[in-house]
Each structure stands twice: as structure tokens, then as C-alpha cells.
C-alpha atoms as a PDB file:
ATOM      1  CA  UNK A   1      19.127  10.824 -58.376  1.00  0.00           C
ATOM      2  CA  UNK A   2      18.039  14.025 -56.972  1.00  0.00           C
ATOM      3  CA  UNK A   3      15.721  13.386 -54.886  1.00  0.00           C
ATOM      4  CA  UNK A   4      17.437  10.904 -53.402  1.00  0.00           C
ATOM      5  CA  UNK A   5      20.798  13.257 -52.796  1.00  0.00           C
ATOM      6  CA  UNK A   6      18.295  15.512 -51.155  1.00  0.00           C
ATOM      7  CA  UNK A   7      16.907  12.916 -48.606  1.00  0.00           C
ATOM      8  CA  UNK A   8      20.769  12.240 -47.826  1.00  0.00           C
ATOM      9  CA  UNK A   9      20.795  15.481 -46.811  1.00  0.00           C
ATOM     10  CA  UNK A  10      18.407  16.384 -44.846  1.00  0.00           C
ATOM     11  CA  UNK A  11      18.947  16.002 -41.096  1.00  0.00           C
ATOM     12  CA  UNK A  12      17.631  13.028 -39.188  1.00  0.00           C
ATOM     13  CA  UNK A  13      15.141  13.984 -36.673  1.00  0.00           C
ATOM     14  CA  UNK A  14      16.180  13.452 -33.066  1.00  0.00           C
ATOM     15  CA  UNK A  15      14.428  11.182 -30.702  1.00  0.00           C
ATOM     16  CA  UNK A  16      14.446  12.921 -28.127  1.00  0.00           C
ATOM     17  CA  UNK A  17      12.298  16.286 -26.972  1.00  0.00           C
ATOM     18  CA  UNK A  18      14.074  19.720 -26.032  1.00  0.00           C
ATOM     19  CA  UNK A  19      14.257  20.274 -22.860  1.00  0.00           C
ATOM     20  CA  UNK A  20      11.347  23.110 -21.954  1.00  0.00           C
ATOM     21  CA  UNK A  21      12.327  26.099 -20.518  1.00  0.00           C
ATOM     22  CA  UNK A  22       9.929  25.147 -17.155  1.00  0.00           C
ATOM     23  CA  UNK A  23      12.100  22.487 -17.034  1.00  0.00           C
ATOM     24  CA  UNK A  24      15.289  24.028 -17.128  1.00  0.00           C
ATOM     25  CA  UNK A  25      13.857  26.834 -14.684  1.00  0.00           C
ATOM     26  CA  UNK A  26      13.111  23.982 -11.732  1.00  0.00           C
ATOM     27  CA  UNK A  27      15.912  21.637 -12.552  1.00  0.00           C
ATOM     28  CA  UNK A  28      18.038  25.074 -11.378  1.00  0.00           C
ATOM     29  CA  UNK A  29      16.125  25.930  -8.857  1.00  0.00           C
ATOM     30  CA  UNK A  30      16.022  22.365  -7.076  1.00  0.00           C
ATOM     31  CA  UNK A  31      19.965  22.485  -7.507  1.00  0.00           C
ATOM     32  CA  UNK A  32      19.833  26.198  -5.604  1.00  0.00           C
ATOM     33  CA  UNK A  33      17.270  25.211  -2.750  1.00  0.00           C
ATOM     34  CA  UNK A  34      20.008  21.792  -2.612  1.00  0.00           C
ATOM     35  CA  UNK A  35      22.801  23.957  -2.659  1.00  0.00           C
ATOM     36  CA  UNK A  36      21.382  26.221  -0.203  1.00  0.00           C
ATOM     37  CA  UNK A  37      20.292  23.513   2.293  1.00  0.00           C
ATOM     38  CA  UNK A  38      23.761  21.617   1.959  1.00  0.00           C
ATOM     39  CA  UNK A  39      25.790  25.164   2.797  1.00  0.00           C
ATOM     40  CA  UNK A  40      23.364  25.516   5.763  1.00  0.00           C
ATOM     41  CA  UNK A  41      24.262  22.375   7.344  1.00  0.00           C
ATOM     42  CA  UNK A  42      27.960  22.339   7.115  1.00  0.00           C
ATOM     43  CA  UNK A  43      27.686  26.344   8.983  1.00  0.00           C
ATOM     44  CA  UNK A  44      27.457  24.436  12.375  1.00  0.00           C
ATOM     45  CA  UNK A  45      29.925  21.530  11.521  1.00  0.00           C
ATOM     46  CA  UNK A  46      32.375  24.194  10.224  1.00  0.00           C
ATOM     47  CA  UNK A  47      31.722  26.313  13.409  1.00  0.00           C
ATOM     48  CA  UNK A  48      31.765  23.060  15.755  1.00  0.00           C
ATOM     49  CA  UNK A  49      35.207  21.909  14.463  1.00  0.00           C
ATOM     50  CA  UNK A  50      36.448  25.533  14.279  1.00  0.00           C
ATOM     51  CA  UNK A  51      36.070  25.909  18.130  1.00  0.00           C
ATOM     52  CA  UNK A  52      37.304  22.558  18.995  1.00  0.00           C
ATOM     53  CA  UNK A  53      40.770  23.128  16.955  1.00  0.00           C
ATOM     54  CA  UNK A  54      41.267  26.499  18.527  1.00  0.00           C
ATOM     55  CA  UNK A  55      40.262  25.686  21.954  1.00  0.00           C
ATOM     56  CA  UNK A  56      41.688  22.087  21.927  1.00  0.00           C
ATOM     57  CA  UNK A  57      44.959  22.672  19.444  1.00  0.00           C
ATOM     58  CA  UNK A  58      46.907  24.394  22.309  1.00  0.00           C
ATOM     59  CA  UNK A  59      46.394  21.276  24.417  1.00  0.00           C
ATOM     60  CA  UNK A  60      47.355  18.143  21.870  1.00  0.00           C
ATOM     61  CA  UNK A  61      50.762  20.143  20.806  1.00  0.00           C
ATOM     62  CA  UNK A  62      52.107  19.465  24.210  1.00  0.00           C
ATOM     63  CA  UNK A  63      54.258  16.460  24.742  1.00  0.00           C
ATOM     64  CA  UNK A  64      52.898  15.582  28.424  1.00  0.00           C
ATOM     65  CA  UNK A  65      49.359  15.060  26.513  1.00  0.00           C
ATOM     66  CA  UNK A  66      50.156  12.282  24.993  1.00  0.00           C
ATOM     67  CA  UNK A  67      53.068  10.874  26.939  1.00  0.00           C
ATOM     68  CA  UNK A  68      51.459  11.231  30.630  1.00  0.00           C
ATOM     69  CA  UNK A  69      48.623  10.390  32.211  1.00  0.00           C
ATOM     70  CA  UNK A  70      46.714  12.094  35.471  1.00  0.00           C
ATOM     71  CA  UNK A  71      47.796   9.407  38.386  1.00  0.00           C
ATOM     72  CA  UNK A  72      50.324  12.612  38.896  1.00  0.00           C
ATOM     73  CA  UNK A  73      48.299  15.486  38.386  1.00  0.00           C
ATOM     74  CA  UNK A  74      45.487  17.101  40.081  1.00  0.00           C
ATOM     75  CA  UNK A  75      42.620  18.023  37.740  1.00  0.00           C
ATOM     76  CA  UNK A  76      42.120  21.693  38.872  1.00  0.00           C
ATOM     77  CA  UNK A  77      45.120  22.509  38.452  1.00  0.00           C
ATOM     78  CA  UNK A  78      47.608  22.284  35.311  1.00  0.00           C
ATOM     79  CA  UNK A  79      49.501  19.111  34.113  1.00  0.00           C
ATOM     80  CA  UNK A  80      49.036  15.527  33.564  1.00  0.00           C
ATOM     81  CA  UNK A  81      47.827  14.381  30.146  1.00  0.00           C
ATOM     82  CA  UNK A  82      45.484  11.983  28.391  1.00  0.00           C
ATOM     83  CA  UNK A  83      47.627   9.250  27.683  1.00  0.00           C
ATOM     84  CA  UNK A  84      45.368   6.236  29.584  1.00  0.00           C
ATOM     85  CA  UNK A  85      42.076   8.013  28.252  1.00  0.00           C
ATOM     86  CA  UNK A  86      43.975   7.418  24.479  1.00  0.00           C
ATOM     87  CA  UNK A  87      45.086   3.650  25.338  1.00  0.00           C
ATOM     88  CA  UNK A  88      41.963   2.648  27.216  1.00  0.00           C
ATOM     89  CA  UNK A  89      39.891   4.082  23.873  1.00  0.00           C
ATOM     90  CA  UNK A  90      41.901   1.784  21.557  1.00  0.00           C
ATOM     91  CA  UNK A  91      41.894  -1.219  23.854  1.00  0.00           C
ATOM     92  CA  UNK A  92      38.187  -1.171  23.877  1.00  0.00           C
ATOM     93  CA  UNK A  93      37.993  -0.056  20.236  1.00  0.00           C
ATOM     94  CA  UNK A  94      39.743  -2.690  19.153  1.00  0.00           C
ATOM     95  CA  UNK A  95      38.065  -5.558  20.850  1.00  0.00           C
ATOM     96  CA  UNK A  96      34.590  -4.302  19.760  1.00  0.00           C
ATOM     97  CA  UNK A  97      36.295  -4.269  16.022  1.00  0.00           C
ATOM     98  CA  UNK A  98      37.479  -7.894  16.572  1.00  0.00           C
ATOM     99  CA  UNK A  99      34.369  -9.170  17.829  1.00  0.00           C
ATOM    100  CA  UNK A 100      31.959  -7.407  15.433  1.00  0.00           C
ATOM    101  CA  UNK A 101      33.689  -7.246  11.859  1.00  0.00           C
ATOM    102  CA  UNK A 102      33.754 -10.772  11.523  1.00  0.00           C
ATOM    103  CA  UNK A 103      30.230 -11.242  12.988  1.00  0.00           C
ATOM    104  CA  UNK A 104      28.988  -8.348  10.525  1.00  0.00           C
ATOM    105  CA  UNK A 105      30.785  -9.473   7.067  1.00  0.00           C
ATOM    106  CA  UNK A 106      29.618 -12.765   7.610  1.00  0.00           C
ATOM    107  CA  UNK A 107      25.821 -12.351   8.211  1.00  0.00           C
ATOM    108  CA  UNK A 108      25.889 -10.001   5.312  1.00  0.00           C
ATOM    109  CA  UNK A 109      27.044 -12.979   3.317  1.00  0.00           C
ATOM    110  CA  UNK A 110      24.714 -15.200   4.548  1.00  0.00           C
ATOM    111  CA  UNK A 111      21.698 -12.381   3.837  1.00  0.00           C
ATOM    112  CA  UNK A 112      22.733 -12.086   0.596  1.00  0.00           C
ATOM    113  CA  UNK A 113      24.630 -15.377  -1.058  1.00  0.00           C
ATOM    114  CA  UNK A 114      22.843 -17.918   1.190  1.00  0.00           C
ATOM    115  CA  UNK A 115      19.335 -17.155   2.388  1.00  0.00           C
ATOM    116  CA  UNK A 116      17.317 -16.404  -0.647  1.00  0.00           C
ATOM    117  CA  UNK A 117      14.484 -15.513   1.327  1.00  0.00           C
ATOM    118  CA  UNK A 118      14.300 -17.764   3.913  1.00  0.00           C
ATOM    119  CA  UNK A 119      12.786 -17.978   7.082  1.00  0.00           C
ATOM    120  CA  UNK A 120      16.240 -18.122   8.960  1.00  0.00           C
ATOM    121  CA  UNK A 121      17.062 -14.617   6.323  1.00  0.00           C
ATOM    122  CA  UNK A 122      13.598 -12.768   7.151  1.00  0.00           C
ATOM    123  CA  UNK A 123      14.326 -13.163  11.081  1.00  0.00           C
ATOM    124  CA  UNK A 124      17.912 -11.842  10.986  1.00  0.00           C
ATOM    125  CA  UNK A 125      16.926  -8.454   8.958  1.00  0.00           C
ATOM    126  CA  UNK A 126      14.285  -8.449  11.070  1.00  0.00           C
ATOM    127  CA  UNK A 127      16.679  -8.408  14.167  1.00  0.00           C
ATOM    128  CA  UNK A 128      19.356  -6.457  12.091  1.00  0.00           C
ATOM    129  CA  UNK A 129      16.714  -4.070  11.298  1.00  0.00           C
ATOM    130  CA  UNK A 130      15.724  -3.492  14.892  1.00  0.00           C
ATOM    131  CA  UNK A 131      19.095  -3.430  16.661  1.00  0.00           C
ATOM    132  CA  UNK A 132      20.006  -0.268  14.134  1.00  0.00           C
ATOM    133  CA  UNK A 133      17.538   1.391  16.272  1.00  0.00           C
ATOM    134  CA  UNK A 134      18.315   0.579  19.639  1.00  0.00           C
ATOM    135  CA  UNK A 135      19.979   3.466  21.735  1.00  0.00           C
ATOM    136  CA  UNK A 136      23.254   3.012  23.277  1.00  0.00           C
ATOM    137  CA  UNK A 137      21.989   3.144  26.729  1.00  0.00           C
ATOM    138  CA  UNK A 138      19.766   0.694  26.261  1.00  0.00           C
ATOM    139  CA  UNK A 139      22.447  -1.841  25.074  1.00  0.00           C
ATOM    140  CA  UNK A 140      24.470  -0.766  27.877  1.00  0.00           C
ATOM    141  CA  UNK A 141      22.147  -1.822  30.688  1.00  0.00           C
ATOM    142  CA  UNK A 142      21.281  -4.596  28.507  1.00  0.00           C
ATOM    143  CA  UNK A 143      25.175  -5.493  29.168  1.00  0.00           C
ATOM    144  CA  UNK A 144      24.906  -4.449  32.530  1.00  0.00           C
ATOM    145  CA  UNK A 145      22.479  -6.844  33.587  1.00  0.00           C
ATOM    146  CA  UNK A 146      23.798  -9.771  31.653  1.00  0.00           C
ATOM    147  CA  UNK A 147      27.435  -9.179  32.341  1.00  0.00           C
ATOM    148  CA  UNK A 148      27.347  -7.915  35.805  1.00  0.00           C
ATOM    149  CA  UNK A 149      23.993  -8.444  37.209  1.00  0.00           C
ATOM    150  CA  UNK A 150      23.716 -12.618  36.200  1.00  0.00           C
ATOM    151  CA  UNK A 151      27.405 -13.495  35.835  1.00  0.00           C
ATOM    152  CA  UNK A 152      28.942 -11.633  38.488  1.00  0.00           C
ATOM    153  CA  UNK A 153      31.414  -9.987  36.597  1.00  0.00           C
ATOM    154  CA  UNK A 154      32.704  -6.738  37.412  1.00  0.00           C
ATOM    155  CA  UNK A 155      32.712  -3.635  35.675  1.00  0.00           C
ATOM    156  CA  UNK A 156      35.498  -3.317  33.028  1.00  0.00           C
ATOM    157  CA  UNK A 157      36.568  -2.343  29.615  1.00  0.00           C
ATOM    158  CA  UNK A 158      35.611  -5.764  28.274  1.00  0.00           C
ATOM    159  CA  UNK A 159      31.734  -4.635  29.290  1.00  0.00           C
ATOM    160  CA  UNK A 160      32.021  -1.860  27.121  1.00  0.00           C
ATOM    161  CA  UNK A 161      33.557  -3.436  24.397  1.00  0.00           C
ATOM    162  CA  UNK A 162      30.850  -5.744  24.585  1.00  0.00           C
ATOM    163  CA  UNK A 163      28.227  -3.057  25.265  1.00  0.00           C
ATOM    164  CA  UNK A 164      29.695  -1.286  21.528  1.00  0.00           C
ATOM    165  CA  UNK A 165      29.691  -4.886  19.820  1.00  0.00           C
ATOM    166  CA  UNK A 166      25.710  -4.379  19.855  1.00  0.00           C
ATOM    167  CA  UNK A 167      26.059  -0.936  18.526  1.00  0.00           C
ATOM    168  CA  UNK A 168      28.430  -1.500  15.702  1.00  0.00           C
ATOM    169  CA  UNK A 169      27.284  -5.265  14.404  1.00  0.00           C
ATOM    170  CA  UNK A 170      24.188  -3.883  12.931  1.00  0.00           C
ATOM    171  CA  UNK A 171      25.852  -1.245  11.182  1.00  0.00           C
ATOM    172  CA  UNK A 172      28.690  -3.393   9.941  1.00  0.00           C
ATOM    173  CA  UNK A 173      25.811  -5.865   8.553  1.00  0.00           C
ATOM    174  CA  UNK A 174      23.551  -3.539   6.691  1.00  0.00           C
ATOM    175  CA  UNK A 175      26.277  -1.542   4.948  1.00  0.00           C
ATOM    176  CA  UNK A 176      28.566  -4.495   3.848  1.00  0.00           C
ATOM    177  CA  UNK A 177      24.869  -6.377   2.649  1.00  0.00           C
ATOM    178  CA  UNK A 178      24.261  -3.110   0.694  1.00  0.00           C
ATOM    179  CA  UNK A 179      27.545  -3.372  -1.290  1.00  0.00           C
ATOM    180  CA  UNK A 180      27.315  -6.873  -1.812  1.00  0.00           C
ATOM    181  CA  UNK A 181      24.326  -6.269  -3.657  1.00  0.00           C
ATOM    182  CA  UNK A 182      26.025  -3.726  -5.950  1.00  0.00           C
ATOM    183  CA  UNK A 183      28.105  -6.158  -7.169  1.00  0.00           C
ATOM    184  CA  UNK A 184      26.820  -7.596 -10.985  1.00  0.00           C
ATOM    185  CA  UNK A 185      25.409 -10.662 -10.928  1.00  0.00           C
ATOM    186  CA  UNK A 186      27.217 -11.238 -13.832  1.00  0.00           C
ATOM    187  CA  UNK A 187      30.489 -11.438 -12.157  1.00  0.00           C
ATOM    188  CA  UNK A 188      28.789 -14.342 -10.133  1.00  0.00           C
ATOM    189  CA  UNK A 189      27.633 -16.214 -12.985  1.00  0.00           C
ATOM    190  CA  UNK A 190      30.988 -15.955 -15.169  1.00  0.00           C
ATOM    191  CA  UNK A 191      32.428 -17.400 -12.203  1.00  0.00           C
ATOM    192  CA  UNK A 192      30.363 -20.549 -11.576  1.00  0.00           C
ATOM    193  CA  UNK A 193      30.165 -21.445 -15.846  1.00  0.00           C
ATOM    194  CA  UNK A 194      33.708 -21.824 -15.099  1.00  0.00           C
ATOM    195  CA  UNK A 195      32.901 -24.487 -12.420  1.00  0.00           C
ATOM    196  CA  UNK A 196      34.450 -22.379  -9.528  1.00  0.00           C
ATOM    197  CA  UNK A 197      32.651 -22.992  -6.291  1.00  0.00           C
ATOM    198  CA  UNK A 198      30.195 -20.722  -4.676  1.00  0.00           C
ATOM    199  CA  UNK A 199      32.589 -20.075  -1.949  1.00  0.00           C
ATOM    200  CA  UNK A 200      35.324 -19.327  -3.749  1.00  0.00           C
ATOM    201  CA  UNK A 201      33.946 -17.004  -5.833  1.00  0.00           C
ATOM    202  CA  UNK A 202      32.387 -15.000  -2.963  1.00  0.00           C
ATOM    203  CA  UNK A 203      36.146 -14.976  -1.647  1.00  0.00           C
ATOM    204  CA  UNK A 204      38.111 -14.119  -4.672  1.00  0.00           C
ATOM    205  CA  UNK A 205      35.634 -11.924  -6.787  1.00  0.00           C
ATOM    206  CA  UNK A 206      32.477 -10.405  -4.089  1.00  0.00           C
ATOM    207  CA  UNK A 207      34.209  -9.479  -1.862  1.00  0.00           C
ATOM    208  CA  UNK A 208      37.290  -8.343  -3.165  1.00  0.00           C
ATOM    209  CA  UNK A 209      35.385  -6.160  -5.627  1.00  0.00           C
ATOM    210  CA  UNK A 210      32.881  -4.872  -2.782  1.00  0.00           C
ATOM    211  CA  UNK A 211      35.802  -3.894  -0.430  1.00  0.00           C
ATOM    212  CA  UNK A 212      36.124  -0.276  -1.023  1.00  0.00           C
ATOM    213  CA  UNK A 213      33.156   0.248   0.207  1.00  0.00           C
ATOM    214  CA  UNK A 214      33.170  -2.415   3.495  1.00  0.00           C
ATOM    215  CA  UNK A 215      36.089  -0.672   4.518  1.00  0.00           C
ATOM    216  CA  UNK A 216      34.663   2.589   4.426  1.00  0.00           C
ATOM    217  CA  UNK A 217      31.669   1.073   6.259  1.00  0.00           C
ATOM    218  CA  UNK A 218      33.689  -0.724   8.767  1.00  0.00           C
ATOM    219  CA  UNK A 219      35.256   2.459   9.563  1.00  0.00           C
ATOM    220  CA  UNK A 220      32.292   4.972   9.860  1.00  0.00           C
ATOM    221  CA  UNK A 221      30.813   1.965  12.287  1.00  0.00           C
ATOM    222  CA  UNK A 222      34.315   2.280  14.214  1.00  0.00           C
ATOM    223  CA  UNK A 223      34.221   6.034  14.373  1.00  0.00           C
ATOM    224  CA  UNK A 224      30.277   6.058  16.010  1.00  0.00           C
ATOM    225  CA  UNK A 225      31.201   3.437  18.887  1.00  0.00           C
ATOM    226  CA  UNK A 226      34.389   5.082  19.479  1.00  0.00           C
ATOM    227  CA  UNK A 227      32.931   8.407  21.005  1.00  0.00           C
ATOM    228  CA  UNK A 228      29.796   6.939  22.402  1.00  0.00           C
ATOM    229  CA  UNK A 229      29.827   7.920  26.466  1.00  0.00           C
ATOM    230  CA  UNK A 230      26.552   5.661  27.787  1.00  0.00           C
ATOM    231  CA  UNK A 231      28.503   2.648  28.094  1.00  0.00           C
ATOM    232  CA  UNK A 232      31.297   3.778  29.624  1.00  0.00           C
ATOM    233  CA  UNK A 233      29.520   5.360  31.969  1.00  0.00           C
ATOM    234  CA  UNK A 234      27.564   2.563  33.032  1.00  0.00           C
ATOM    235  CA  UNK A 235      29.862  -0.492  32.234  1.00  0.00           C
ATOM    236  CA  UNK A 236      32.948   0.740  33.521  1.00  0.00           C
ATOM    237  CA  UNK A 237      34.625   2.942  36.094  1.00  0.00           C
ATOM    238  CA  UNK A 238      37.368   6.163  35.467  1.00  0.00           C
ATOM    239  CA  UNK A 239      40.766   5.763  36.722  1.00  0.00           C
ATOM    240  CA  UNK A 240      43.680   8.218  36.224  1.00  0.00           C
ATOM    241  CA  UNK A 241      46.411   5.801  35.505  1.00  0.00           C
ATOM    242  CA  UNK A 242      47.150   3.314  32.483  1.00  0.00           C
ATOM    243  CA  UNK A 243      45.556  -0.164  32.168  1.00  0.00           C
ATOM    244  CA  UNK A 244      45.924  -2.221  29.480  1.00  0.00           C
ATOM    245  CA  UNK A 245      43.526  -5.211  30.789  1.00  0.00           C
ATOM    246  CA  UNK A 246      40.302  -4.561  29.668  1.00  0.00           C
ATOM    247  CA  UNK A 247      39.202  -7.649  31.922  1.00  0.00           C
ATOM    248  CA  UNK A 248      40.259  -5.875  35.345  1.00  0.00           C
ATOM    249  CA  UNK A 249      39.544  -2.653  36.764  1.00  0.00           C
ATOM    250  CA  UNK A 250      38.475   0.179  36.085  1.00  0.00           C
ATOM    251  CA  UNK A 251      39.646   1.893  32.277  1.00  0.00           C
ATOM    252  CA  UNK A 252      39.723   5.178  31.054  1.00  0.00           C
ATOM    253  CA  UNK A 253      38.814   6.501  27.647  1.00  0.00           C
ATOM    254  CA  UNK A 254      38.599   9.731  25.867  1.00  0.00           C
ATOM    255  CA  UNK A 255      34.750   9.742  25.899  1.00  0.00           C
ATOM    256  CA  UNK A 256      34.822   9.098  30.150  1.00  0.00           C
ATOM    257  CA  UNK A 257      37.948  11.274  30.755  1.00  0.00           C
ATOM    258  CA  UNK A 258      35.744  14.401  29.070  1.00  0.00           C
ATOM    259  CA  UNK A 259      32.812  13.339  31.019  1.00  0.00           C
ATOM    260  CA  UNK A 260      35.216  13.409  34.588  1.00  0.00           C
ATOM    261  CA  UNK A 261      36.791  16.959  33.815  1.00  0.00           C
ATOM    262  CA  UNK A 262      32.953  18.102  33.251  1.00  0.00           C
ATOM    263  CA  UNK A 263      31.903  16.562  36.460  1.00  0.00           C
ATOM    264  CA  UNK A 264      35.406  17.760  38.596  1.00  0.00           C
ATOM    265  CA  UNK A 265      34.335  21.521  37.620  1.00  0.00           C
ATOM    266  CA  UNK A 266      34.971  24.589  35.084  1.00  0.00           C
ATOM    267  CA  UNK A 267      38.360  25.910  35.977  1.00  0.00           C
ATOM    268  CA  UNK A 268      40.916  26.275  33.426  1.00  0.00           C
ATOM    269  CA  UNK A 269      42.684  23.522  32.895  1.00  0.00           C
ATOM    270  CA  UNK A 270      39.907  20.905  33.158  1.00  0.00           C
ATOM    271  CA  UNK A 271      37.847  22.960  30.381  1.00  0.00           C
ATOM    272  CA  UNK A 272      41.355  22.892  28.350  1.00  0.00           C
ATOM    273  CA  UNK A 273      41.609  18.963  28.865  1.00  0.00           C
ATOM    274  CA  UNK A 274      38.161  18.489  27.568  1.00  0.00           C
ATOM    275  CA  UNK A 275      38.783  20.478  24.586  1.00  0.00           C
ATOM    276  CA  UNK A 276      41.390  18.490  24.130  1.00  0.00           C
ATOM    277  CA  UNK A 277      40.215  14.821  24.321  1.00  0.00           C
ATOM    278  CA  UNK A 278      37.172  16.291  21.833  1.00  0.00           C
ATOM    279  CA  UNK A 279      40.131  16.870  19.637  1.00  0.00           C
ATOM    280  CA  UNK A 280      42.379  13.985  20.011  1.00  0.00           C
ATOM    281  CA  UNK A 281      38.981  11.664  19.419  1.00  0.00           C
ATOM    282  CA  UNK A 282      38.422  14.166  15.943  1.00  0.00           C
ATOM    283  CA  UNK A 283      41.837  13.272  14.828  1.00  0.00           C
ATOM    284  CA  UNK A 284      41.914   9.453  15.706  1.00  0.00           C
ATOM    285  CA  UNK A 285      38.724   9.041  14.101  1.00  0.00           C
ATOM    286  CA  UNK A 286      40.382  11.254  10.752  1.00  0.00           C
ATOM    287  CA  UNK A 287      43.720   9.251  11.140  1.00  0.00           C
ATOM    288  CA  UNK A 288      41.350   5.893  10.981  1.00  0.00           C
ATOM    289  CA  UNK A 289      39.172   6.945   7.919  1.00  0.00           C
ATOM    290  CA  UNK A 290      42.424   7.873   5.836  1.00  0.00           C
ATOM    291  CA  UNK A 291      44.095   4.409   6.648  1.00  0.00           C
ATOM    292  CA  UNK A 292      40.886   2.762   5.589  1.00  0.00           C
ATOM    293  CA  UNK A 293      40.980   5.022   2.288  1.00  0.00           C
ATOM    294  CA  UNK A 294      44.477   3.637   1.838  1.00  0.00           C
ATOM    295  CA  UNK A 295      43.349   0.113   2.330  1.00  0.00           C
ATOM    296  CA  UNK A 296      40.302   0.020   0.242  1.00  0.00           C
ATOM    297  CA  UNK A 297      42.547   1.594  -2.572  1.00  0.00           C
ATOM    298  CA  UNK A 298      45.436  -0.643  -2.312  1.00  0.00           C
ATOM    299  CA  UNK A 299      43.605  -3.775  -2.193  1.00  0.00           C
ATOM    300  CA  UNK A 300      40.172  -3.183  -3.909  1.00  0.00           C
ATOM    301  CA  UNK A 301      39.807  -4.530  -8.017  1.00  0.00           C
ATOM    302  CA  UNK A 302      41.348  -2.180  -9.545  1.00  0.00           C
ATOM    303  CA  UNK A 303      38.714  -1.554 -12.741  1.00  0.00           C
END
């Protein structure tokens, strides 16, 4: 009776080891030299966005900025505003998004509900894989001599947008494959015991519970094509007044209009114009990452 009250009460050993004080000492010093390394890369973001508010902040609060463009205005001297740099960015934006979103979701699907493996599979990461790499000026005069050079078209905002498609597929692809994989298999197979079709369940329960983080990757793909500057350079000419047909003429953005005050000189008001397009292109891109926050939260599986 005893001895067996006394084995009640002794303390079962743990299964796990303590922690040794070497241990302890690197695990904090790792977490310093991290620390350290992560403060020493925002110092020139922080310093980089703290010149471009304060140079480019004056600028944006006036109303011509947004309400005028330059067919008015002379660029050395004051007035005028960015207004067909701003449209000409979304037009182009927007048919690159339209062209490539569906294009991306879609062969992420395929990758990762349909190919298991295949030859068909292996080929498109392989091309996914490589068009990551490619540089935007290559695409561009890629674009340039297919568009212009063998079709005859001319030079537009629709050549860029195309141009940007190349850029932004194989982002779109690799991010939205990479959350489809995070979601359990599980979920999957609850859904087909039930006898719901493979299609269906990629529709109402993959997707649905991986779009938190498409959105987000649809987004950060939107904000790298949106301040690229090789294409539009290349693809399409500058003009000071407002067009919304990206199939004719020549079209503006906010990446070309920065480029044309640095190439008209270094007076006052063109420097203040550039700081200012850097900073309406910040806030666009901050604008769109906060409505695709709202998105994936309002519509995601809520767990």
C-alpha cells in the first residue's frame, strides 16, 4: 500500500531533453544576426520612401495633378498634371490583368489537379520555370518583333499590355500552384467520398479555400508589371494628352511620363513631376494591395 502511494507520487520523467545552454546561446544569437540583417534592409526602403513622400507629397496634393494632363503645359515650366500618365497606366494594367489571371489560375490547376506528372505537366514548369527568369526587355523586343515587326501593327498600349502579359503569367502561375498545394488533401478526398465531381470540388472547396493567398499573389504580380519602364519604352510612344484606346496611338503611363521629364531636363518642375508620378505609382500600387486584402478576407473560408 505504501509503496505503491509512493510510486503515485513520484513525478513522471519527461520525454523530452532540456534545452542546453549552447543551445539557447545560438538560438539567440541567430535571432540577433536575423534581427540585425532584417533592420539593415528596411534602412534604404525606409530612406527611399521617405524622400519620395517629401519630395513627391507637395506635387499629388494639387488638384491639376490628377485632373489635367500636359497637352497644355510646357514641361520646363510649372503646370499641367499627370492625369493621361494615371489613365494610360490602368488601361494597360488592366488588360495585362485580364489576359494573364485567367491564363495563370488555370495552368496552376492543370499543374496541380490534372497533370500528375505528365509529359504535357513537366514541359509547362519547364517553360513556367524559365519565363520567371526572362528580363523585361527581352519580352519586350520579343513583342516588338512579333507585334510590330511580322504583323505590321503599330506601336500602342495594347503592345505593352501584351509585352507585361509575359512578365506577369509566370508569376501568377507559380504562386497560385504553390497555394494550391497547401491545401489538405483531405479536403479533396472528403469531397469526392461524397460523389462530388473533380471539378466541382476544385471550384467550391480549392480554390475558395486557397484564395487569400491568389489574391495576394495576383496583386504583388500586378504591382511588378505596373512600374516596369522597358516595354513602354520600346512598345509604345509618349504623348501629353489622354487616350483611352490602347489599340491606337501613342499612350502615356506613369512609368514613361517619369522617363520623359528625365529626358526633357533637371529644372524644377520636371524633377517635381517625377517625384510625383514615383509617388502616385507607390500609392496605386498600396491602394491595390489593400483592396486585394479586403477581397481575400471577405470571400476566403472563413476557418
Amino acid at each position: 500500500m505504501t509503496n505503491t502511494a509512493t510510486q503515485q507520487k513520484t513525478p513522471a520523467t519527461s520525454a523530452f531533453t532540456p534545452i542546453s545552454g549552447g543551445r539557447k546561446v545560438a538560438n539567440h544569437a541567430a535571432t540577433v544576426i536575423i534581427t540585425l540583417a532584417m533592420a539593415l534592409a528596411m534602412i534604404p526602403l525606409i530612406w527611399v520612401l521617405f524622400d519620395v513622400f517629401r519630395y513627391g507629397f507637395p506635387v499629388i496634393t494639387q488638384a491639376d495633378w490628377w485632373t489635367k494632363d500636359m497637352s497644355q503645359a510646357m514641361a520646363i515650366l510649372p503646370g499641367g498634371g499627370a492625369k493621361h500618365a494615371i489613365i494610360g497606366t490602368f488601361v494597360q494594367v488592366a488588360i495585362t490583368s485580364a489576359l494573364s489571371i485567367p491564363i495563370g489560375i488555370f495552368t496552376a490547376i492543370y499543374l496541380v489537379e490534372y497533370s500528375q506528372g505528365g509529359r504535357l505537366g513537366r514541359v509547362t514548369t519547364f517553360m513556367v520555370d524559365i519565363l520567371t527568369g526572362v528580363p523585361s526587355i527581352v519580352a519586350a523586343l520579343f513583342i516588338y518583333s512579333f507585334w510590330v515587326v511580322l504583323f505590321g501593327f503599330d506601336r500602342s498600349g495594347m503592345a505593352v499590355s501584351l509585352a507585361l502579359v509575359i512578365l506577369m503569367v509566370p508569376v501568377i502561375i507559380r504562386n497560385t500552384e504553390e497555394m494550391l498545394r497547401v491545401v489538405p488533401q483531405g479536403l479533396r478526398e472528403a469531397s469526392y467520398a461524397l460523389g462530388v465531381p473533380k471539378w466541382k470540388t476544385i471550384a467550391k472547396i480549392v480554390l475558395p479555400t486557397a484564395l487569400s493567398g491568389i489574391v495576394t499573389g495576383v496583386m504583388l504580380a500586378i504591382a511588378r508589371v505596373m512600374g516596369e519602364s522597358a516595354p513602354v519604352l520600346i512598345l509604345v510612344g509618349m504623348t501629353s494628352s489622354v487616350n483611352w484606346n490602347a489599340f491606337d496611338g501613342n499612350q502615356s503611363s506613369l512609368p514613361l511620363f517619369m522617363l520623359e521629364m528625365y529626358k526633357s531636363g533637371s529644372s524644377g518642375p520636371m524633377m517635381d513631376r517625377m517625384w510625383g508620378a514615383a509617388l502616385t505609382l507607390i500609392i496605386l500600387i498600396g491602394v491595390l494591395y489593400l483592396l486585394a486584402r479586403f477581397i481575400s478576407a471577405r470571400y476566403s473560408v472563413k476557418k
